[in-house]
C-alpha atoms as a PDB file:
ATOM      1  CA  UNK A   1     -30.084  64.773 -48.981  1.00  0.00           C
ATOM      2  CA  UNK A   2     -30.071  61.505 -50.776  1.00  0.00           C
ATOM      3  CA  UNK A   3     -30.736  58.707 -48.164  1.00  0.00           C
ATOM      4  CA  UNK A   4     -30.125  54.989 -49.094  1.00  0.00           C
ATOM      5  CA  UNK A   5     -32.886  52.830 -47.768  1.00  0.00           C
ATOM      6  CA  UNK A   6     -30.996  49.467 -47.949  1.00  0.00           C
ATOM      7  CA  UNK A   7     -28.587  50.537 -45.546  1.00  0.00           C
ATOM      8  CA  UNK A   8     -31.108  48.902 -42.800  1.00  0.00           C
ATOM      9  CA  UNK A   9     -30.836  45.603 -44.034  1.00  0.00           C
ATOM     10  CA  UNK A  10     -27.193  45.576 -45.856  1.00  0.00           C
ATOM     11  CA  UNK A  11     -23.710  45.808 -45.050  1.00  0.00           C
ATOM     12  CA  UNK A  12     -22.032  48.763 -47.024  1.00  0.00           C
ATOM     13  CA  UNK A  13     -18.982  48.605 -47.213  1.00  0.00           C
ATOM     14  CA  UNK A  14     -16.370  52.039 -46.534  1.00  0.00           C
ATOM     15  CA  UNK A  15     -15.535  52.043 -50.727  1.00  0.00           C
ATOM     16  CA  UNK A  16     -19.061  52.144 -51.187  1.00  0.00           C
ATOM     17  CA  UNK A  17     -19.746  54.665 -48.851  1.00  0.00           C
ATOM     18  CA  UNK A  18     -16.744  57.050 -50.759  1.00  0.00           C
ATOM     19  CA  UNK A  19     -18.735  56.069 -54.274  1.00  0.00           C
ATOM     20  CA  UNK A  20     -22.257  57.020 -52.550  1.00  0.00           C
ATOM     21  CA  UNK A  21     -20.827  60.444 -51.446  1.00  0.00           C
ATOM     22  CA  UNK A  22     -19.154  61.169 -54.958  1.00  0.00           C
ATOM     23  CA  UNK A  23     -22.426  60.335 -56.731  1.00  0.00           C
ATOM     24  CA  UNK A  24     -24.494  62.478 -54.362  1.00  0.00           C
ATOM     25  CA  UNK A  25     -22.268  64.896 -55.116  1.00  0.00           C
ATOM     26  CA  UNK A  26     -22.388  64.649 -59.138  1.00  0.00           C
ATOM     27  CA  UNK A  27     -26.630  64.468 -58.614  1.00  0.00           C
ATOM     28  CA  UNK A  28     -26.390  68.139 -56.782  1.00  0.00           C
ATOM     29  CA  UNK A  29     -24.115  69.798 -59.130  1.00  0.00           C
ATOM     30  CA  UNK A  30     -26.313  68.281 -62.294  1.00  0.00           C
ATOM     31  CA  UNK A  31     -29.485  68.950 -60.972  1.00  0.00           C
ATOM     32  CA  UNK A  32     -28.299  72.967 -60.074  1.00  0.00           C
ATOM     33  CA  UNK A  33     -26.445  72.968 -63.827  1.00  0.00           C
ATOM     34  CA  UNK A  34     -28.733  72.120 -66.702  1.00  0.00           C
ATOM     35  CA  UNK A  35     -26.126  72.359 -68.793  1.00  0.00           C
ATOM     36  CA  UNK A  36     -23.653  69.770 -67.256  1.00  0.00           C
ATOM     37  CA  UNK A  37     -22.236  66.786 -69.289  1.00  0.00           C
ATOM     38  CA  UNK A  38     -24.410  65.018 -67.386  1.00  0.00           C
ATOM     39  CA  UNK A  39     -27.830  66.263 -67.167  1.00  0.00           C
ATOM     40  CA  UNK A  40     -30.202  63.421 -68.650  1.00  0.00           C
ATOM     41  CA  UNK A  41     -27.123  60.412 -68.597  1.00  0.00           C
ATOM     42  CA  UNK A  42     -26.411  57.578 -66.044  1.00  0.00           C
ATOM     43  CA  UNK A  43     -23.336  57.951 -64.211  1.00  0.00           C
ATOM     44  CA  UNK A  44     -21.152  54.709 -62.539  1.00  0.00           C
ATOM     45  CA  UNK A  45     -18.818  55.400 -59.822  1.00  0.00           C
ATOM     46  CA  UNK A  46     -16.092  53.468 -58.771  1.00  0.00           C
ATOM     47  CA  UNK A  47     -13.428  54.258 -56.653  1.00  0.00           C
ATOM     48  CA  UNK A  48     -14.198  57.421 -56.273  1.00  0.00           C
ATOM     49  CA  UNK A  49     -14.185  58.863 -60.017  1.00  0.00           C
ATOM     50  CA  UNK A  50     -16.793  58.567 -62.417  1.00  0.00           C
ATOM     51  CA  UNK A  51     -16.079  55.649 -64.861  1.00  0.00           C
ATOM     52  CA  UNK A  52     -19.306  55.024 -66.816  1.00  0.00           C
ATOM     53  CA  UNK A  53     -21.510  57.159 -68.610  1.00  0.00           C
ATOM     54  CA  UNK A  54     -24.143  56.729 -70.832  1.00  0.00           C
ATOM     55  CA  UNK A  55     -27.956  56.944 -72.092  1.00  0.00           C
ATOM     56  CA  UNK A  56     -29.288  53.967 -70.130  1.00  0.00           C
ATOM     57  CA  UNK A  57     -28.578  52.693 -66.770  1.00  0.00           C
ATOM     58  CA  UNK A  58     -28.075  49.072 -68.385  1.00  0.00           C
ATOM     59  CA  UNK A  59     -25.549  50.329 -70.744  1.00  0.00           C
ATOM     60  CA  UNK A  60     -23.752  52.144 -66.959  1.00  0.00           C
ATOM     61  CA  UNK A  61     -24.567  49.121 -65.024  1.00  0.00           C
ATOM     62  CA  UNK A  62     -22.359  46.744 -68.020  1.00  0.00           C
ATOM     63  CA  UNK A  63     -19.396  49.143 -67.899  1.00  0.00           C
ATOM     64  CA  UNK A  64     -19.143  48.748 -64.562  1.00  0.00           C
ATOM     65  CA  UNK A  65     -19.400  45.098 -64.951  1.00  0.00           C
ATOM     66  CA  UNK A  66     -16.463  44.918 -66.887  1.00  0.00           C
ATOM     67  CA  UNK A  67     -14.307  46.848 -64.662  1.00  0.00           C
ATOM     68  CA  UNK A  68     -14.633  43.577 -62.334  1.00  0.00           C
ATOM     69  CA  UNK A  69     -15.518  45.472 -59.500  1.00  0.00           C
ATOM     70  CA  UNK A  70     -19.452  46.353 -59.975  1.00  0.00           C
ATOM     71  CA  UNK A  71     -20.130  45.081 -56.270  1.00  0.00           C
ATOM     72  CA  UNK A  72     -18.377  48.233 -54.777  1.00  0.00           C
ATOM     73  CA  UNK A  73     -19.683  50.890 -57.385  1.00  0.00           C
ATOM     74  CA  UNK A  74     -22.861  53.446 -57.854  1.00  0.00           C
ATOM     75  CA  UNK A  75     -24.902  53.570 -60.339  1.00  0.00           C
ATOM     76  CA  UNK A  76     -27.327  56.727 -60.784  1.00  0.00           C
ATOM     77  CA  UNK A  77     -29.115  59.340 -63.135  1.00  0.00           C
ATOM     78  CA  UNK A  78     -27.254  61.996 -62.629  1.00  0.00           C
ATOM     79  CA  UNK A  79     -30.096  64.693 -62.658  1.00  0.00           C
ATOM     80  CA  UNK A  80     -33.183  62.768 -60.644  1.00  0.00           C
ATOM     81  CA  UNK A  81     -34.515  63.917 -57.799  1.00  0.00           C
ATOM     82  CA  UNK A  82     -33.895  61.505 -55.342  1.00  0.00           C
ATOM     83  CA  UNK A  83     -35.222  64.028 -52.360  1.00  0.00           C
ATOM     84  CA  UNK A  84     -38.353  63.939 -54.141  1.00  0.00           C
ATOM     85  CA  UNK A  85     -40.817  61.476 -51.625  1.00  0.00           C
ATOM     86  CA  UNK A  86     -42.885  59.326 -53.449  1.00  0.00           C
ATOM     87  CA  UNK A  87     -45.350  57.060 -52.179  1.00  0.00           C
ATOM     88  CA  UNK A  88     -46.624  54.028 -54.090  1.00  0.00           C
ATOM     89  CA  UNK A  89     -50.192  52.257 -53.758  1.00  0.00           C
ATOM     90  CA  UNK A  90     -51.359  48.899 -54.213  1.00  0.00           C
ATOM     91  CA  UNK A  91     -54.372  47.767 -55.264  1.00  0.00           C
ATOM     92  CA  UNK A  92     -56.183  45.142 -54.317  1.00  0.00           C
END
């Protein structure tokens, strides 16, 4: 299960909510099919239905930008492991 740590400290809103769940959703069925459309792509969600895709998540994160509504959508790689823990160090 994907978990979204922000949700502590931020408001999400219900639309963003909907996007989260339809991007969890692509990021299970990529990671189980290597040979989805979308194994080693960004994906951006908005309103429910994926409306970005591409090689970099700067290239996702501008298409959603110019949709006008970037605030409410999801940006993610579609075949990451986000249930993966991973613990970062630092050093003095």
């Amino acid at each position: 299960m994907i978990t979204l740590k922000v949700r502590d400290t931020l408001q999400v809103t219900e639309e963003q909510e909907k996007n989260w769940q339809v991007a969890q959703r692509i990021n299970r069925e990529t990671r189980a099919n290597p040979q989805s459309p979308y194994t080693g792509k960004y994906v951006g969600v908005l309103h429910q239905q994926v409306v970005a895709v591409g090689n970099t998540l700067d290239k996702v994160c501008d298409q959603l930008d110019a949709l006008g509504d970037d605030d409410q959508g999801v940006a993610i790689e579609a075949n990451a492991d986000y249930d993966r823990k991973v613990m970062f160090w630092r050093m003095p």
